[in-house]
PDB file of N, CA and C in Angstrom:
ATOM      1  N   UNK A   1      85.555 107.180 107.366  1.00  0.00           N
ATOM      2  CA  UNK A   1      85.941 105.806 107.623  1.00  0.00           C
ATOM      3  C   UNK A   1      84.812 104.875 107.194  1.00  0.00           C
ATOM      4  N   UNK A   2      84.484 104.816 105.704  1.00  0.00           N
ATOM      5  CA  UNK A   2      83.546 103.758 105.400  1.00  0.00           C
ATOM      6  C   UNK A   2      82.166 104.402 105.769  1.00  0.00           C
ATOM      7  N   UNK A   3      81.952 105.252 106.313  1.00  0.00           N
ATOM      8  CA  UNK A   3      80.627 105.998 106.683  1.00  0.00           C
ATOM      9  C   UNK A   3      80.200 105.441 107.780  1.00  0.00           C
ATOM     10  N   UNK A   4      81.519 105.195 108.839  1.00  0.00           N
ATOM     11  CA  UNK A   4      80.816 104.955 110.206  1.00  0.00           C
ATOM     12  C   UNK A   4      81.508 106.009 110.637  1.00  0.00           C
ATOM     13  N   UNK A   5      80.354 105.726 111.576  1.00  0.00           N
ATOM     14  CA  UNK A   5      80.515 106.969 112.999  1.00  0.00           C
ATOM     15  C   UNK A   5      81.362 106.639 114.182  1.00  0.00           C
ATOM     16  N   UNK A   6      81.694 107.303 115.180  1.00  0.00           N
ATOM     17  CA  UNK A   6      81.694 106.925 116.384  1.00  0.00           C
ATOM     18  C   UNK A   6      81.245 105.505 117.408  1.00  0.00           C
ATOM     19  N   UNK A   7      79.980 105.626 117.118  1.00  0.00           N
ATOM     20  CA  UNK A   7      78.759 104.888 117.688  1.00  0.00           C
ATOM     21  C   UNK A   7      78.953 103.061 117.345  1.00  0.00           C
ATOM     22  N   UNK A   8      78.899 103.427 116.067  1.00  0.00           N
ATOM     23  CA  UNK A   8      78.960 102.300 115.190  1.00  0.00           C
ATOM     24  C   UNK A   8      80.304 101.626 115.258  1.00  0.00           C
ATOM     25  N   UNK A   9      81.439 102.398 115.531  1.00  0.00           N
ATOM     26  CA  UNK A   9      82.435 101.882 115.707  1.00  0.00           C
ATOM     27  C   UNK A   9      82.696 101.043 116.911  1.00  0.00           C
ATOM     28  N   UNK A  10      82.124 102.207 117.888  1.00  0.00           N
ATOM     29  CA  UNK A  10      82.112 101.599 119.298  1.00  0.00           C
ATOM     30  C   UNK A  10      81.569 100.437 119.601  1.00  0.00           C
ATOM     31  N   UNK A  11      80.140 100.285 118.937  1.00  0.00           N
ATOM     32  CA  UNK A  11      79.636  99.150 119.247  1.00  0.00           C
ATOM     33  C   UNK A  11      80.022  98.092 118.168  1.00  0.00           C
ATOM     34  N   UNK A  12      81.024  97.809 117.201  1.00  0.00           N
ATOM     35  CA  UNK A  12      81.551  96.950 116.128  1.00  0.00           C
ATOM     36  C   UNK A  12      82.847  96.156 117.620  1.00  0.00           C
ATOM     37  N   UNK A  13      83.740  97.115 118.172  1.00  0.00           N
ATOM     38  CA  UNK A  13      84.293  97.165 119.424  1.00  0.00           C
ATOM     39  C   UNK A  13      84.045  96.237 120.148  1.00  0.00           C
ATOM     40  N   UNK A  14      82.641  96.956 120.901  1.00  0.00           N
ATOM     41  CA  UNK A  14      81.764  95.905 122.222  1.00  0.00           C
ATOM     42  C   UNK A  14      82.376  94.680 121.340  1.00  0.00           C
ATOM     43  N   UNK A  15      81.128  94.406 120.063  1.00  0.00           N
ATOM     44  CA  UNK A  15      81.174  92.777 120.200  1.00  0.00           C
ATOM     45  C   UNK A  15      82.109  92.181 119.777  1.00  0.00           C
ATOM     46  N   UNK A  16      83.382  92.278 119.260  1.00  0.00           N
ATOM     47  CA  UNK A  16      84.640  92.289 119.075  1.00  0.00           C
ATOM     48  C   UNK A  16      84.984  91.455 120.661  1.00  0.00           C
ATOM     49  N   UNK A  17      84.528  92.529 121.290  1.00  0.00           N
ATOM     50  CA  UNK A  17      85.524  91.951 122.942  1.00  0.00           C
ATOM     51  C   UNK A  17      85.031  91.049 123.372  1.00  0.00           C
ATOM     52  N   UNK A  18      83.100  91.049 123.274  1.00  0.00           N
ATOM     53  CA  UNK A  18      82.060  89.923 123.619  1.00  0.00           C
ATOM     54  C   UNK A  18      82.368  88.547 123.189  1.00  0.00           C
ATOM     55  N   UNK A  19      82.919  88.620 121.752  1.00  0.00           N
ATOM     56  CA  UNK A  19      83.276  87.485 120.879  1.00  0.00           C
ATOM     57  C   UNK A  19      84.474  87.098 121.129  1.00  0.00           C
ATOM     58  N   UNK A  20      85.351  87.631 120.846  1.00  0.00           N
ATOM     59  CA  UNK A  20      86.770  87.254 121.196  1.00  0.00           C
ATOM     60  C   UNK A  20      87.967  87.274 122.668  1.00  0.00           C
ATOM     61  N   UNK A  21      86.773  88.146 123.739  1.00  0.00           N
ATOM     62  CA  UNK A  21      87.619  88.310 125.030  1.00  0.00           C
ATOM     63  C   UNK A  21      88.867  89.217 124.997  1.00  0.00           C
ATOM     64  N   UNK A  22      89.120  89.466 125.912  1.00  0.00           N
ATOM     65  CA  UNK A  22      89.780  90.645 126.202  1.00  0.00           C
ATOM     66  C   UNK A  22      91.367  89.974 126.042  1.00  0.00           C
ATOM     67  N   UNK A  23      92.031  88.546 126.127  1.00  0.00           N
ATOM     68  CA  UNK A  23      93.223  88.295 125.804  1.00  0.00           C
ATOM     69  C   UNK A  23      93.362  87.918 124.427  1.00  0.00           C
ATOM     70  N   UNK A  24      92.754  87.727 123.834  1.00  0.00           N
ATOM     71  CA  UNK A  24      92.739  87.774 122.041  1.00  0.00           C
ATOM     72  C   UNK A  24      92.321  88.705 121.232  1.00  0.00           C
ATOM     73  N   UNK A  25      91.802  89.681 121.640  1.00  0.00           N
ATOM     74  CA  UNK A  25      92.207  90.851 120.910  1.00  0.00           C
ATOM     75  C   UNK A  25      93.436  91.558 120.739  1.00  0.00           C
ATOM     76  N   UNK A  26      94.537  91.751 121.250  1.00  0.00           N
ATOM     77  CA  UNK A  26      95.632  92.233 120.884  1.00  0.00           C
ATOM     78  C   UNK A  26      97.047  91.117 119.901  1.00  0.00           C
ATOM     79  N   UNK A  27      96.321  89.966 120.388  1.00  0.00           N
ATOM     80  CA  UNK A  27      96.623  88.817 119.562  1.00  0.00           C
ATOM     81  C   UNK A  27      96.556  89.040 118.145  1.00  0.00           C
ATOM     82  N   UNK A  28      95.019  89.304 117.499  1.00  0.00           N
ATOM     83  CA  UNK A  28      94.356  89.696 116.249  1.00  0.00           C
ATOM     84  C   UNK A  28      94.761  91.123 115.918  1.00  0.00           C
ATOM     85  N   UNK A  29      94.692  91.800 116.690  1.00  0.00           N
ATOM     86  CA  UNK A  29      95.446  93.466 116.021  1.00  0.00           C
ATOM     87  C   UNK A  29      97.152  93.121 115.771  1.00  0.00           C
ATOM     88  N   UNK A  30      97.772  92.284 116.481  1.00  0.00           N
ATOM     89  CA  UNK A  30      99.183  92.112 116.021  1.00  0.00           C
ATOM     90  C   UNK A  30      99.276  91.472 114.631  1.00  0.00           C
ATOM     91  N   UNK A  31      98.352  90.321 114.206  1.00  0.00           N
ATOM     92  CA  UNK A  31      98.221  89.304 113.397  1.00  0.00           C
ATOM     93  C   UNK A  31      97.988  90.152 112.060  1.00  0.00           C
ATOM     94  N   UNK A  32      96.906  90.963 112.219  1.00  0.00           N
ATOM     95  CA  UNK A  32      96.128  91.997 111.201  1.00  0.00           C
ATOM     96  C   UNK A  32      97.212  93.221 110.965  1.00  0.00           C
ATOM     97  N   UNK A  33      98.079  93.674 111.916  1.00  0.00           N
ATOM     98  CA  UNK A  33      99.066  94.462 111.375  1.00  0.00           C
ATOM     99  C   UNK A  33     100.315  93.841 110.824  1.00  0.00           C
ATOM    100  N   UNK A  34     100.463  92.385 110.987  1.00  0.00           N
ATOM    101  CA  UNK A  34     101.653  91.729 110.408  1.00  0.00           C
ATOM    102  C   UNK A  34     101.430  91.464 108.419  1.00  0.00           C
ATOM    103  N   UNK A  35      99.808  91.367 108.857  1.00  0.00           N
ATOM    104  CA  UNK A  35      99.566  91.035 107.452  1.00  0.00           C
ATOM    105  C   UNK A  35      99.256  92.237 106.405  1.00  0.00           C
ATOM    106  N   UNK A  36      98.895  93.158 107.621  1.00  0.00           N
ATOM    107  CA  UNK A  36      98.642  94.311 106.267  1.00  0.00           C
ATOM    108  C   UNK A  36     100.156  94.953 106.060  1.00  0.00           C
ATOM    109  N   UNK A  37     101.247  94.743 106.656  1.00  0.00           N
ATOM    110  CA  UNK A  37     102.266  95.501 106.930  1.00  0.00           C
ATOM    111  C   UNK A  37     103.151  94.477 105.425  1.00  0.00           C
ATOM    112  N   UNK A  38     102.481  93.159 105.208  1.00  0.00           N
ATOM    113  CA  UNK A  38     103.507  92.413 104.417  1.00  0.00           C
ATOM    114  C   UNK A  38     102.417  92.834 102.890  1.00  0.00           C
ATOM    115  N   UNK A  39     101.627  92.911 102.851  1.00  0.00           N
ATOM    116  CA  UNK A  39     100.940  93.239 101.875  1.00  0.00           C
ATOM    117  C   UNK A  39     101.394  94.654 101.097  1.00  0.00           C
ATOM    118  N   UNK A  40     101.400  95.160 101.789  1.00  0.00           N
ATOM    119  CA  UNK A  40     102.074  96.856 101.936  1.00  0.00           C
ATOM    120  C   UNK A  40     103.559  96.433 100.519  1.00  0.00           C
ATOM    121  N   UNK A  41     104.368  96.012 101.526  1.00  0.00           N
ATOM    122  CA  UNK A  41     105.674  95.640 100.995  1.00  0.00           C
ATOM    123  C   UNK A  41     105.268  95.090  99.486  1.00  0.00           C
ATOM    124  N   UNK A  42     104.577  93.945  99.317  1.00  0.00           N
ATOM    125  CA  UNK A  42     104.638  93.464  98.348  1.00  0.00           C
ATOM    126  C   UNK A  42     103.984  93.988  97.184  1.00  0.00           C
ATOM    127  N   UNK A  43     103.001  94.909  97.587  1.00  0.00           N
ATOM    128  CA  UNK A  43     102.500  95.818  96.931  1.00  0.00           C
ATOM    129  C   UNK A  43     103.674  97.338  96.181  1.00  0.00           C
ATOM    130  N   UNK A  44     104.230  97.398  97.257  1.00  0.00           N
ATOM    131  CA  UNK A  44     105.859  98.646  96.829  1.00  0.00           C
ATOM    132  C   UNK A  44     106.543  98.101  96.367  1.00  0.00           C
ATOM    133  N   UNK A  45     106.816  96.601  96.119  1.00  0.00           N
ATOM    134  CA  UNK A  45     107.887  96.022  95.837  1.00  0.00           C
ATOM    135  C   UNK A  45     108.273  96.669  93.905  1.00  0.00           C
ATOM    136  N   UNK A  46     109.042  97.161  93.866  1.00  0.00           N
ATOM    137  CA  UNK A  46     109.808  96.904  92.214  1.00  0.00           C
ATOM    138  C   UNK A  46     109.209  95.502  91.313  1.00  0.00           C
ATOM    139  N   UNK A  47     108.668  95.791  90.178  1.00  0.00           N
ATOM    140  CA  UNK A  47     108.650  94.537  89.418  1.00  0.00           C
ATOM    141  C   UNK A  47     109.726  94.225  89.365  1.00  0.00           C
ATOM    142  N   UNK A  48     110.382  94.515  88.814  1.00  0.00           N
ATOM    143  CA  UNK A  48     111.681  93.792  88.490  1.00  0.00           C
ATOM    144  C   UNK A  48     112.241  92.864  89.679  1.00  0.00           C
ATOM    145  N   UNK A  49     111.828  92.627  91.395  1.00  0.00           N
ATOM    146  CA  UNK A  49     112.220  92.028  92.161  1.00  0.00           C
ATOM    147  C   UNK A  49     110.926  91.078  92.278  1.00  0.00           C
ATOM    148  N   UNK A  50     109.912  90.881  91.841  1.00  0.00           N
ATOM    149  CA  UNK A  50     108.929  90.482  91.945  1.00  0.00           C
ATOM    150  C   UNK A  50     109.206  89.026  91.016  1.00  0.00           C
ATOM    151  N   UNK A  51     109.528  88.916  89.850  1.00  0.00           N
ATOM    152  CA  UNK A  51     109.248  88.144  88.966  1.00  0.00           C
ATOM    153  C   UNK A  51     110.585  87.676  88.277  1.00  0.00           C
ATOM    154  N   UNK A  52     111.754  86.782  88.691  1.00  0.00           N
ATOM    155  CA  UNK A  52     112.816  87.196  87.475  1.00  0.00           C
ATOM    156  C   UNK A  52     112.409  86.075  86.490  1.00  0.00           C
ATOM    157  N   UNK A  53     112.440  86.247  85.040  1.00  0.00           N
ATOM    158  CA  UNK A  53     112.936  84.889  84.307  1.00  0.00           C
ATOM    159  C   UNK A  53     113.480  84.168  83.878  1.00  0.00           C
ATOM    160  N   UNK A  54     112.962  82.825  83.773  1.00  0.00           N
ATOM    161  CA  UNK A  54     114.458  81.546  83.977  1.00  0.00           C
ATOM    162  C   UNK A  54     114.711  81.680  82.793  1.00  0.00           C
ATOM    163  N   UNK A  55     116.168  81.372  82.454  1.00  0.00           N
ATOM    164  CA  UNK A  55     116.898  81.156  81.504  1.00  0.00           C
ATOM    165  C   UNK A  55     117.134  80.129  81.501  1.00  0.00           C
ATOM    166  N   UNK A  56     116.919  79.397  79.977  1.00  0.00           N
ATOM    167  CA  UNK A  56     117.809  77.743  79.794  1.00  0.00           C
ATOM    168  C   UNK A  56     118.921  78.424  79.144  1.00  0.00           C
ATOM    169  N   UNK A  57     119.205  77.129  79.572  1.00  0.00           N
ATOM    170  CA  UNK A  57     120.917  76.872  78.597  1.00  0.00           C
ATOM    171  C   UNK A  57     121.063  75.902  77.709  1.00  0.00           C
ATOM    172  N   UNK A  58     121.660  76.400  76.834  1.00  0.00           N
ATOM    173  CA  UNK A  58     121.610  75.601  75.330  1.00  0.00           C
ATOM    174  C   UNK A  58     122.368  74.116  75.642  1.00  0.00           C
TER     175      UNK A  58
END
């Protein structure tokens, strides 16, 4: 995991909770899984649904 440990994680954690309190952290893990979850998608998405091009008309 990036070449942390345990330790390092734990204490990334602590100040996580120090900084942000214990009712906004699950706030930010919902927020951070909404966004990696839409990134995801748009990343799998088909080109062909990604981009169509406009057509004129004569």
């Amino acid at each position: 995991m990036f070449g942390l440990g345990w330790p390092e994680v734990g204490v990334i954690l602590i100040i996580a909770l120090v900084i942000f309190g214990p009712k906004k952290i699950p706030e930010i893990g919902s927020a951070l899984g909404k966004t990696l979850r839409g990134f995801k998608d748009e990343v799998n998405k088909p080109a062909s649904d990604q981009e169509e091009p406009e057509q004129d008309s004569p």
